[in-house]
PDB file of N, CA and C in Angstrom:
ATOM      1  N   UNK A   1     169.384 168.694 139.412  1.00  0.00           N
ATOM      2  CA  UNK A   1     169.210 167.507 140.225  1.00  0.00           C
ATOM      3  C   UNK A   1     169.215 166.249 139.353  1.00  0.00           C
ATOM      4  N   UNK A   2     168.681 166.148 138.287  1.00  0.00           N
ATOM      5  CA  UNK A   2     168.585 165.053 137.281  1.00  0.00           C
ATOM      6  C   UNK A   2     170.329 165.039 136.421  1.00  0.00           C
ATOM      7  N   UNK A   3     170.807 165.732 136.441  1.00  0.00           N
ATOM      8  CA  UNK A   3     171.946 165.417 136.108  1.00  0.00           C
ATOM      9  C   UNK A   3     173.283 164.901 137.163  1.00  0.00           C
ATOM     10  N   UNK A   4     172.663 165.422 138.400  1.00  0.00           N
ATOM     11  CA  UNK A   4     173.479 164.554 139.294  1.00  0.00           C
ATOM     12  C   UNK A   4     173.106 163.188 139.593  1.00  0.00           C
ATOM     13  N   UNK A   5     171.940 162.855 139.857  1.00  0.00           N
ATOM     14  CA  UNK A   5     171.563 161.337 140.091  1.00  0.00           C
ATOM     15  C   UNK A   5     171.723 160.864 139.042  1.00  0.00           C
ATOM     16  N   UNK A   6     171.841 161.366 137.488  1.00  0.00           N
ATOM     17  CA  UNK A   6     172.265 160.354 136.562  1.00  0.00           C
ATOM     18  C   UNK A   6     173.661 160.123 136.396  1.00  0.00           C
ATOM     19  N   UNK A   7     174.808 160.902 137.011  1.00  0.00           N
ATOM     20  CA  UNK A   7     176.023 161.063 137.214  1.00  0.00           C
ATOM     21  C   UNK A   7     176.145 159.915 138.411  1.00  0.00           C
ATOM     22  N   UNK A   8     175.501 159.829 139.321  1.00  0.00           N
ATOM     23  CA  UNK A   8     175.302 159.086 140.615  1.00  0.00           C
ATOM     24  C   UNK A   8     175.364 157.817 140.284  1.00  0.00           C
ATOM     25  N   UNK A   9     174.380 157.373 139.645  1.00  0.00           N
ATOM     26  CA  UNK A   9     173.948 156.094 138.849  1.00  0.00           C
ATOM     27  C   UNK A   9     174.425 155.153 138.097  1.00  0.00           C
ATOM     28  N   UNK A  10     175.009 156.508 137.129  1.00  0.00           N
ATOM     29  CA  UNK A  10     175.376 155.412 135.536  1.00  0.00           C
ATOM     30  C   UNK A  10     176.341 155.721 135.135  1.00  0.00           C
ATOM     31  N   UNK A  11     177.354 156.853 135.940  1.00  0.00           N
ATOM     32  CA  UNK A  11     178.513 157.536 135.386  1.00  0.00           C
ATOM     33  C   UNK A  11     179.719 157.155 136.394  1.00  0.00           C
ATOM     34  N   UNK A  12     179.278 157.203 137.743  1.00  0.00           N
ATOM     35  CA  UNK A  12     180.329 156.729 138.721  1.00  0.00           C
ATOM     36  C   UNK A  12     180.388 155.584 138.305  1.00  0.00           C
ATOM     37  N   UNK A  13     179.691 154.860 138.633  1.00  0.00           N
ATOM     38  CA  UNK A  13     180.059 153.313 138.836  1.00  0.00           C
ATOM     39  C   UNK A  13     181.065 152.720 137.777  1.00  0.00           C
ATOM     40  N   UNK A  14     180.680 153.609 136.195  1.00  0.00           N
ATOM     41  CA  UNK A  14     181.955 153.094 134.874  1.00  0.00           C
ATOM     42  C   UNK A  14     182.961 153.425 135.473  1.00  0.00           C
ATOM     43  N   UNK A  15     183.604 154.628 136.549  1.00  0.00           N
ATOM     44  CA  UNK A  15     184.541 155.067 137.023  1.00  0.00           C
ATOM     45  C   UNK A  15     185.406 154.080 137.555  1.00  0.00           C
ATOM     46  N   UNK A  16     184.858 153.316 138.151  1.00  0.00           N
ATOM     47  CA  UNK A  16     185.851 152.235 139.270  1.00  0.00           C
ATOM     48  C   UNK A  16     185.754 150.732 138.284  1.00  0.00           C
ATOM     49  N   UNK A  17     184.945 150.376 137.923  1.00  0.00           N
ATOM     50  CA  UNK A  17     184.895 149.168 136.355  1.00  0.00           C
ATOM     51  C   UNK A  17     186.116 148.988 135.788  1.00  0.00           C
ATOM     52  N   UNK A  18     186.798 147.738 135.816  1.00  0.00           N
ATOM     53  CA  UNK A  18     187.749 147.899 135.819  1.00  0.00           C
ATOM     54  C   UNK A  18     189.195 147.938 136.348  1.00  0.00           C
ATOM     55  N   UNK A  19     188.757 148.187 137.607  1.00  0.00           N
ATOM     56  CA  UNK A  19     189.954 148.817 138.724  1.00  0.00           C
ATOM     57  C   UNK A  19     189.802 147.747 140.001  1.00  0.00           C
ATOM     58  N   UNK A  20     191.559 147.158 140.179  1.00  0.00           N
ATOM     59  CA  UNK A  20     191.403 146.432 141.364  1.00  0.00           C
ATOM     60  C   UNK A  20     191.631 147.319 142.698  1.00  0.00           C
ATOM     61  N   UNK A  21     191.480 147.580 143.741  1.00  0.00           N
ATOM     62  CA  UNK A  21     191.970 148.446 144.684  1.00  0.00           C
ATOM     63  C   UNK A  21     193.112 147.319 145.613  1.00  0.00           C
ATOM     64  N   UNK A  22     193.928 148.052 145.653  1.00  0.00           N
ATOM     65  CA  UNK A  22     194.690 147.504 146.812  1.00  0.00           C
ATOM     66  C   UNK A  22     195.429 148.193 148.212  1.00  0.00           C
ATOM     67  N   UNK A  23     195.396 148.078 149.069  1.00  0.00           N
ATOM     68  CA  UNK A  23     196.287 148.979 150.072  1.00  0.00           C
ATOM     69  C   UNK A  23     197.072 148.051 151.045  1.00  0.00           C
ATOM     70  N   UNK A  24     198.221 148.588 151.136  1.00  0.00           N
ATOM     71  CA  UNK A  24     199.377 147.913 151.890  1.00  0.00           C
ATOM     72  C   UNK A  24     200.158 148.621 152.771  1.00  0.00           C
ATOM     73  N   UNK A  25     200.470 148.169 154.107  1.00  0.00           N
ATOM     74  CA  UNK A  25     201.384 148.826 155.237  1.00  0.00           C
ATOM     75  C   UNK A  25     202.793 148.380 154.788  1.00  0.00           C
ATOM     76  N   UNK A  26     203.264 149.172 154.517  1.00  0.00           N
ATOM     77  CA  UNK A  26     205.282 148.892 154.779  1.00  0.00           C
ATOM     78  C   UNK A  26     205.317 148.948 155.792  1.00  0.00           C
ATOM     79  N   UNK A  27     206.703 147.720 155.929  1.00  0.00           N
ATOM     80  CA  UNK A  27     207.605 148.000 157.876  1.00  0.00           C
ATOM     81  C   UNK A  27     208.909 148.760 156.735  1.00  0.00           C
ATOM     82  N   UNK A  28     209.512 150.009 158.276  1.00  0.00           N
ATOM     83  CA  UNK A  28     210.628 150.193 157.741  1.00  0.00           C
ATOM     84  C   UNK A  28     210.526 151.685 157.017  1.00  0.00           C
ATOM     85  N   UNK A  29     209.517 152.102 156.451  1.00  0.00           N
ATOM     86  CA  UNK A  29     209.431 153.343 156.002  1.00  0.00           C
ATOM     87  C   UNK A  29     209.235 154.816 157.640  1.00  0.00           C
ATOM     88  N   UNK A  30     210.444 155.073 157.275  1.00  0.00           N
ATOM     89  CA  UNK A  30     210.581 156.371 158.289  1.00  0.00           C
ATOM     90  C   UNK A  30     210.483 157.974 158.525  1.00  0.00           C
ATOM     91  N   UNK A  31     210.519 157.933 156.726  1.00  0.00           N
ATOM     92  CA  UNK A  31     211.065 159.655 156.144  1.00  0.00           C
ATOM     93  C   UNK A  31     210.305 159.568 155.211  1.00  0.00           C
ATOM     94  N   UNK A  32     210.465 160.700 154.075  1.00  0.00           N
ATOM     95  CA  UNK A  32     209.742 161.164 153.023  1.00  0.00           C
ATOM     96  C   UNK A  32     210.490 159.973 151.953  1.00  0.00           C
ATOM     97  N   UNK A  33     211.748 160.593 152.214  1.00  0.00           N
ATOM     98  CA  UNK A  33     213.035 159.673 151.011  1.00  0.00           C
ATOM     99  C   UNK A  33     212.180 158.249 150.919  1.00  0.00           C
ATOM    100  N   UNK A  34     211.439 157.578 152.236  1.00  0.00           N
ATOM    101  CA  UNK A  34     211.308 156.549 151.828  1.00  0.00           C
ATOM    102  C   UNK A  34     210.352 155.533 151.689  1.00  0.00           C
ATOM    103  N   UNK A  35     209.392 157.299 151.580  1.00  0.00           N
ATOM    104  CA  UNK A  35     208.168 156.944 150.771  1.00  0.00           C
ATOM    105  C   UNK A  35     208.676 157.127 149.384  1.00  0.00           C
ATOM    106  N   UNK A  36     209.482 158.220 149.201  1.00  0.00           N
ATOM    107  CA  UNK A  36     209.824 158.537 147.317  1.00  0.00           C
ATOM    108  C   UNK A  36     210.204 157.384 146.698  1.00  0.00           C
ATOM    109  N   UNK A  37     211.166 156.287 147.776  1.00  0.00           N
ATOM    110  CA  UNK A  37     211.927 154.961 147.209  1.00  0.00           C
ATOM    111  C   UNK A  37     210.736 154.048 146.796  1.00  0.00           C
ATOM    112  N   UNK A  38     209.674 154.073 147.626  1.00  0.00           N
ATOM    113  CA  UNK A  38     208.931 153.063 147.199  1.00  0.00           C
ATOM    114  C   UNK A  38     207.920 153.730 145.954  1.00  0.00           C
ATOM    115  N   UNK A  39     207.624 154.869 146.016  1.00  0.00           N
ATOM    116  CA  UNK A  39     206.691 155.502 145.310  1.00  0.00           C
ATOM    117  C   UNK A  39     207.482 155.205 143.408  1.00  0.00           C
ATOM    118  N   UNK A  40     208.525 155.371 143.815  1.00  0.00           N
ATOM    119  CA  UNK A  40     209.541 155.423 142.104  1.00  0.00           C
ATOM    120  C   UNK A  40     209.840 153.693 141.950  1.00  0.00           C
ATOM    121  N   UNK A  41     209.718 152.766 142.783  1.00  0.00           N
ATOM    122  CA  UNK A  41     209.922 151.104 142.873  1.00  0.00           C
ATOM    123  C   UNK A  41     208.529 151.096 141.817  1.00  0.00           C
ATOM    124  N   UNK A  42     207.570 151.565 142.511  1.00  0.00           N
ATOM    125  CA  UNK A  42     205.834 151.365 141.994  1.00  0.00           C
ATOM    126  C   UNK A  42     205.526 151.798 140.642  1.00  0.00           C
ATOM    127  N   UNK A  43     205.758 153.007 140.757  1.00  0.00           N
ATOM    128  CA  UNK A  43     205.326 153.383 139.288  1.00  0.00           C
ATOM    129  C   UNK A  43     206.738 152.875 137.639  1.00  0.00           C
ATOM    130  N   UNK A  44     207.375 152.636 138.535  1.00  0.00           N
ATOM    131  CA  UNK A  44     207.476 151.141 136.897  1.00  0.00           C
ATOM    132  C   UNK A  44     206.721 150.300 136.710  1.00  0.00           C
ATOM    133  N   UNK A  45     205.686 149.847 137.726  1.00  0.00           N
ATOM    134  CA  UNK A  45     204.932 148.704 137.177  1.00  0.00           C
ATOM    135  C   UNK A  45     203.427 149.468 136.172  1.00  0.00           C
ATOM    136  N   UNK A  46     203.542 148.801 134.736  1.00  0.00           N
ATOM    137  CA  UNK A  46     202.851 149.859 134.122  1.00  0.00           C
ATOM    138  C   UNK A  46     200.893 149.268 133.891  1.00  0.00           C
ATOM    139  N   UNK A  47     201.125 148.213 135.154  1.00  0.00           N
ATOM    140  CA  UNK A  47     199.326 147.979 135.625  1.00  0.00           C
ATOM    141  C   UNK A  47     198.920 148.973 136.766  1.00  0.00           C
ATOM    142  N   UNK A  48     199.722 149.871 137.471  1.00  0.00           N
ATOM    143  CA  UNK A  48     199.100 150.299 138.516  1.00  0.00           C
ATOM    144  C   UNK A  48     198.953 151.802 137.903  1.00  0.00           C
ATOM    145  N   UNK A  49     197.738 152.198 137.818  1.00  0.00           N
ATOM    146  CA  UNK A  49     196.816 153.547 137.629  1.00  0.00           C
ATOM    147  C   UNK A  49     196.684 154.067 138.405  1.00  0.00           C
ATOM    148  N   UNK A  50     197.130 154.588 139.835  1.00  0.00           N
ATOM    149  CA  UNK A  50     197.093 155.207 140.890  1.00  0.00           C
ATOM    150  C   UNK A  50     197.962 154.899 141.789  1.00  0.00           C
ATOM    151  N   UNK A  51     198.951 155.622 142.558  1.00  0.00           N
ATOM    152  CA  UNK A  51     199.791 155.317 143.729  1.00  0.00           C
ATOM    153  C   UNK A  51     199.483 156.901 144.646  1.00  0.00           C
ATOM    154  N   UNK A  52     199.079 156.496 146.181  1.00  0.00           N
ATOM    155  CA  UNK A  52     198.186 157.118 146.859  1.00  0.00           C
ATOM    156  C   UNK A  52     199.478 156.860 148.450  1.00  0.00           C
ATOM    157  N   UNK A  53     200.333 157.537 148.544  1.00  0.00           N
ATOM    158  CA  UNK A  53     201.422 157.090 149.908  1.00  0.00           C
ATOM    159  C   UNK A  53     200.416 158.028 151.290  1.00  0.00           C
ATOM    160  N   UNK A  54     200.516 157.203 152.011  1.00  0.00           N
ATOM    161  CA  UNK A  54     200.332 158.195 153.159  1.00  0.00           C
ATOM    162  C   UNK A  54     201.278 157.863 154.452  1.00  0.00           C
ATOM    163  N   UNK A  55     202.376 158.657 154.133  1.00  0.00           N
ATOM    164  CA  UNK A  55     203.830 158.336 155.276  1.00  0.00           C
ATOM    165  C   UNK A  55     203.185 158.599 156.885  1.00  0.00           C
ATOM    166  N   UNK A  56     202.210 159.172 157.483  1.00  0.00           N
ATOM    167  CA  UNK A  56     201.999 158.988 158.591  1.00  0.00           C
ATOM    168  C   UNK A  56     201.246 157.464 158.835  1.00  0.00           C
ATOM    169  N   UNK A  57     200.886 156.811 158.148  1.00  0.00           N
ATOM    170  CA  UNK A  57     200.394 155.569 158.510  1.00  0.00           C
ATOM    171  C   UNK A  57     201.215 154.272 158.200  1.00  0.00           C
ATOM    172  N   UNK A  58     202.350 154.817 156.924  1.00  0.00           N
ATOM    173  CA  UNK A  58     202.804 153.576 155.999  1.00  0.00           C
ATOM    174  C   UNK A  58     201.890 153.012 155.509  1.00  0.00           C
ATOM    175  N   UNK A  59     201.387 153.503 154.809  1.00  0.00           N
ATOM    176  CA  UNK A  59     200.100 152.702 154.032  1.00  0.00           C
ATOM    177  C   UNK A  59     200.362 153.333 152.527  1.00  0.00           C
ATOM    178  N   UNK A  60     199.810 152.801 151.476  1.00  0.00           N
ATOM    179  CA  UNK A  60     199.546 152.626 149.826  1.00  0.00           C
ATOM    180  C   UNK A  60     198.524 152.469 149.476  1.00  0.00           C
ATOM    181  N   UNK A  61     197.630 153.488 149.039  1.00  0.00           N
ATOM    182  CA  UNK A  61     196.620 152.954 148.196  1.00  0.00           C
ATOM    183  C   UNK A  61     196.940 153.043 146.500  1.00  0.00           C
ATOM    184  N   UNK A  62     196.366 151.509 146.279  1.00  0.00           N
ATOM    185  CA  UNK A  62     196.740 151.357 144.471  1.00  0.00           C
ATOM    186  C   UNK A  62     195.762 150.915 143.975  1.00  0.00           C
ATOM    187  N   UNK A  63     195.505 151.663 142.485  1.00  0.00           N
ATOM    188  CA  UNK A  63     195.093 150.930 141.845  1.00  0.00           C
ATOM    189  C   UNK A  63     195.220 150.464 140.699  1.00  0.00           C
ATOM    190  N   UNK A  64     194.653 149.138 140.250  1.00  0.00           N
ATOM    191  CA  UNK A  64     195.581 148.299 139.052  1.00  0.00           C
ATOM    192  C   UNK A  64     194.350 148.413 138.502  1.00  0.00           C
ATOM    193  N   UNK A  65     195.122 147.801 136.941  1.00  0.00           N
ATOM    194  CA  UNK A  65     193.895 147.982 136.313  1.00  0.00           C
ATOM    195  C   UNK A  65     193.581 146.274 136.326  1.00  0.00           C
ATOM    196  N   UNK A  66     192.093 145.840 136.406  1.00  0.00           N
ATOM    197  CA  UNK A  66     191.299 144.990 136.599  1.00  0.00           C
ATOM    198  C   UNK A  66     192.221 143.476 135.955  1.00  0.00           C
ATOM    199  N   UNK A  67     192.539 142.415 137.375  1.00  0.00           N
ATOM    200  CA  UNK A  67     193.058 141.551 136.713  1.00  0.00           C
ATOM    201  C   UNK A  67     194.358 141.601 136.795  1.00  0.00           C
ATOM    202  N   UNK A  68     194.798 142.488 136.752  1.00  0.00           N
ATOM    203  CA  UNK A  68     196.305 142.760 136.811  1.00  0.00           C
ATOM    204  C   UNK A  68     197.451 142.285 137.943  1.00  0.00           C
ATOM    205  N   UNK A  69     196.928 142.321 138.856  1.00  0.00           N
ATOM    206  CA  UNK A  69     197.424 142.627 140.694  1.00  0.00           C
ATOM    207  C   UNK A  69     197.951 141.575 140.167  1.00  0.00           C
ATOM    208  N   UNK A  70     199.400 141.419 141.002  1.00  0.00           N
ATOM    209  CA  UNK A  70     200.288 140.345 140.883  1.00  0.00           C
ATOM    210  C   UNK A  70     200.513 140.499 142.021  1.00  0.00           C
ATOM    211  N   UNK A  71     200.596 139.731 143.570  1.00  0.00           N
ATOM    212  CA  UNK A  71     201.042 139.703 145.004  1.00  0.00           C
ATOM    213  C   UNK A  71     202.608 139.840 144.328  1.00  0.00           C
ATOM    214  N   UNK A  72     203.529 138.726 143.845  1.00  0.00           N
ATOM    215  CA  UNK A  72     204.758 138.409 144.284  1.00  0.00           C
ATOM    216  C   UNK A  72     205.495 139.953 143.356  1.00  0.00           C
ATOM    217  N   UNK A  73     204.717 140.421 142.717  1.00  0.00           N
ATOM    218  CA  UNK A  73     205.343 141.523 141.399  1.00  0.00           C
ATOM    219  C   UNK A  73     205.446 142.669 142.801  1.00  0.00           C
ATOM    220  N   UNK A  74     204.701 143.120 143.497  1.00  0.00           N
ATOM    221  CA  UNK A  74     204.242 144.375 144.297  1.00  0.00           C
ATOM    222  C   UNK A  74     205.441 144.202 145.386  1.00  0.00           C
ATOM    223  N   UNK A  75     205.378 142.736 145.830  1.00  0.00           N
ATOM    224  CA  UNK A  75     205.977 142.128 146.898  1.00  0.00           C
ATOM    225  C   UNK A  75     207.641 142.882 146.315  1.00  0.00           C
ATOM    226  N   UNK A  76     207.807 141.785 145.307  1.00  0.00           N
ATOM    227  CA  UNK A  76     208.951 142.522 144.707  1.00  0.00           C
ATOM    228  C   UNK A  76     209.697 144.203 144.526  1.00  0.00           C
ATOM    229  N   UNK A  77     208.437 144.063 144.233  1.00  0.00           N
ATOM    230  CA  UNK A  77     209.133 146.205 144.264  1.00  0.00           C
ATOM    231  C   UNK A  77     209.183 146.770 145.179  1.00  0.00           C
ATOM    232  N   UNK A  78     208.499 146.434 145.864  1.00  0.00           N
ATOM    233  CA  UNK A  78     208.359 146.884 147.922  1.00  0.00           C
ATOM    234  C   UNK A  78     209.920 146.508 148.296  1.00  0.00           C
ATOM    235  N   UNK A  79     210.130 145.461 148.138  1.00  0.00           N
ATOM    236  CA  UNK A  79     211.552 145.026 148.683  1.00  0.00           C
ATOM    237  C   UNK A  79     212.453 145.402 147.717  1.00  0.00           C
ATOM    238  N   UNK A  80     212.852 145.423 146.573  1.00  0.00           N
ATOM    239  CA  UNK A  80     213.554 146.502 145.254  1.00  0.00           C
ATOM    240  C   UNK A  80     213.816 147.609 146.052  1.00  0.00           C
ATOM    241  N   UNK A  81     212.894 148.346 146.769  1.00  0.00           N
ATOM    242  CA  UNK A  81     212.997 149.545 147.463  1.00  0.00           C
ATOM    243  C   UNK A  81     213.487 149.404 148.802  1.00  0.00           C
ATOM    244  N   UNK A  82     214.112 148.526 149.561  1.00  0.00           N
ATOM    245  CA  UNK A  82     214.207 148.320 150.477  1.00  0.00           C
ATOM    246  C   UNK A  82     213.388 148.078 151.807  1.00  0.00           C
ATOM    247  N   UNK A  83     212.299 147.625 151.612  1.00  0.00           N
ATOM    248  CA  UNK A  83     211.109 147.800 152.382  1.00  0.00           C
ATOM    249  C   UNK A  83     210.754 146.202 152.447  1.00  0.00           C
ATOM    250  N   UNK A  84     209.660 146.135 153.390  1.00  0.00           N
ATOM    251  CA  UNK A  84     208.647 145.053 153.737  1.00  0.00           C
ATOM    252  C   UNK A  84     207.430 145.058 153.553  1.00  0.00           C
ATOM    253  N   UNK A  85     206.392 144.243 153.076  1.00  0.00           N
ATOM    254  CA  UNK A  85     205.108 144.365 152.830  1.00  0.00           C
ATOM    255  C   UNK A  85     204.680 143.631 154.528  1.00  0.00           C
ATOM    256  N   UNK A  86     203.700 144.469 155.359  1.00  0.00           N
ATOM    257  CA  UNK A  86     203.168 144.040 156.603  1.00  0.00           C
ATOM    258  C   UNK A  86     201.768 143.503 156.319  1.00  0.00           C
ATOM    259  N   UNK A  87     201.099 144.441 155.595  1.00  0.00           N
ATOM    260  CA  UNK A  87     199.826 144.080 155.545  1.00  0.00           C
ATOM    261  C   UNK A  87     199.310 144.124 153.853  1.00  0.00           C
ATOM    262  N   UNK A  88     198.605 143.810 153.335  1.00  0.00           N
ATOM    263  CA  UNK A  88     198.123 143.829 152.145  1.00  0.00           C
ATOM    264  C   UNK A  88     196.334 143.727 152.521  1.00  0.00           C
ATOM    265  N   UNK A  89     195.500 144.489 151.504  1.00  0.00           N
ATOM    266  CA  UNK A  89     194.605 144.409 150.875  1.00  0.00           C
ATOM    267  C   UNK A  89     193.731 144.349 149.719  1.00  0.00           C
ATOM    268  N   UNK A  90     192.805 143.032 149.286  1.00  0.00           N
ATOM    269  CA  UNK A  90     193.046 143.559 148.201  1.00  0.00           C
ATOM    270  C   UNK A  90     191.441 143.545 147.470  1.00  0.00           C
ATOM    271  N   UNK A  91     190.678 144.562 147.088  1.00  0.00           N
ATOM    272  CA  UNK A  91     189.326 144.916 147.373  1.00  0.00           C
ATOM    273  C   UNK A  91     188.732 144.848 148.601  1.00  0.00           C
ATOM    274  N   UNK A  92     189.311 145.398 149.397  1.00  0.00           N
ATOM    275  CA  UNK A  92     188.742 145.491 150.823  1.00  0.00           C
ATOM    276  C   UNK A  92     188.846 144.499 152.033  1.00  0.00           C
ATOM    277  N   UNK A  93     189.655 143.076 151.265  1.00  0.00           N
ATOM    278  CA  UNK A  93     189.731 141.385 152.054  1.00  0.00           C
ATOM    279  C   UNK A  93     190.750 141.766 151.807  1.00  0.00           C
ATOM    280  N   UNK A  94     191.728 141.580 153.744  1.00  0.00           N
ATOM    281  CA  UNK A  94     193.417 141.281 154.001  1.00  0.00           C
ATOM    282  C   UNK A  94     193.342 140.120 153.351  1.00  0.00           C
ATOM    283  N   UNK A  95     194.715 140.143 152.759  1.00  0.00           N
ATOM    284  CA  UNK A  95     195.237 138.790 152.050  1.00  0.00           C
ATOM    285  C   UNK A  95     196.316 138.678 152.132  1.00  0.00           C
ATOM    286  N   UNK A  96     196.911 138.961 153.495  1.00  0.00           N
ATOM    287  CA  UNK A  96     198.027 139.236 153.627  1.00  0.00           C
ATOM    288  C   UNK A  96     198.564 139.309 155.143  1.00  0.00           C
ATOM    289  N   UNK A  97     199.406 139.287 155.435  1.00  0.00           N
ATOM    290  CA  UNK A  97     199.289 139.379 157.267  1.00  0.00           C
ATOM    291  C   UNK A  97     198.839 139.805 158.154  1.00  0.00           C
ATOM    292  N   UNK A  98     198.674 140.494 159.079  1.00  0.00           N
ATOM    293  CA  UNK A  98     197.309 140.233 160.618  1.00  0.00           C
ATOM    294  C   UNK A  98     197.429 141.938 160.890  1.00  0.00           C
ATOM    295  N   UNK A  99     196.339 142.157 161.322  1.00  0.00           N
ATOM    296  CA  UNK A  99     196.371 143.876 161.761  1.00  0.00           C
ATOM    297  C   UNK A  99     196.201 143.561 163.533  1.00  0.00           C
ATOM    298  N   UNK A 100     196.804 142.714 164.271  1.00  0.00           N
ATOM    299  CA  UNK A 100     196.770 142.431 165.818  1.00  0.00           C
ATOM    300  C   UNK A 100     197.514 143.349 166.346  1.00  0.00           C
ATOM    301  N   UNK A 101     198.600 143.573 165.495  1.00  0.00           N
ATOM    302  CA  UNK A 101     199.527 144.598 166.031  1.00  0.00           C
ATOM    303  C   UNK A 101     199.599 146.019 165.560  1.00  0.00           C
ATOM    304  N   UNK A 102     198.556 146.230 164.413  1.00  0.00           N
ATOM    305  CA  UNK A 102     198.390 147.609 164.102  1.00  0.00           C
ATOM    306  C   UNK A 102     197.943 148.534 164.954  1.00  0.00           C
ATOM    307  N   UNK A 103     198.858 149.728 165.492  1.00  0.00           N
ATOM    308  CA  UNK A 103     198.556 150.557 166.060  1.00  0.00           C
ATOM    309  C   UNK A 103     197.049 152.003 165.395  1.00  0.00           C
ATOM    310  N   UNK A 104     196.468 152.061 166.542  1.00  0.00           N
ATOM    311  CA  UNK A 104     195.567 152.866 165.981  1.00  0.00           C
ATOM    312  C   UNK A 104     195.207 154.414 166.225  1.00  0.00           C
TER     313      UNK A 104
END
């Protein structure tokens, strides 16, 4: 028990230190192919430490390392891949266009 609450405490939290989170809806992604297009656009950029696709939602979870996040760089590779950025997040605050029309 004392080694989990000190894992809890003082070991997670160094885990995420560091790390910006971001998640974003593509318009336009239909198939696997085009999650792979955007997934291989992403990982050239050599700040993002995690790429997380989930093709039933069109959504991305990323993470950069702290400081890093560039909007127009991400923007860029999204569209490199043929795609659209709909929504952006970035530590948990949209910063980016409207979820009015996100289906749920």
């Amino acid at each position: 028990m004392k080694k989990f609450l000190f894992f809890l405490f003082f070991i997670l939290p160094l885990i995420t230190i560091g790390q910006d989170k971001v998640k974003f809806t593509a318009g336009g992604v239909t198939c696997s192919m085009c999650s792979k297009a955007i997934h291989e656009s992403l990982s050239n950029d050599k700040f993002i430490q995690k790429i997380k696709p989930n093709l039933k939602t069109q959504e991305w979870d990323l993470e950069y390392k702290k400081d890093e996040f560039k909007f127009e760089t991400l923007k860029k590779r999204v569209e490199d891949a043929g795609f659209s950025i709909i929504t952006l997040y970035f530590n948990g605050k949209l910063i980016f266009g409207n979820t009015r029309n996100k289906k749920n």
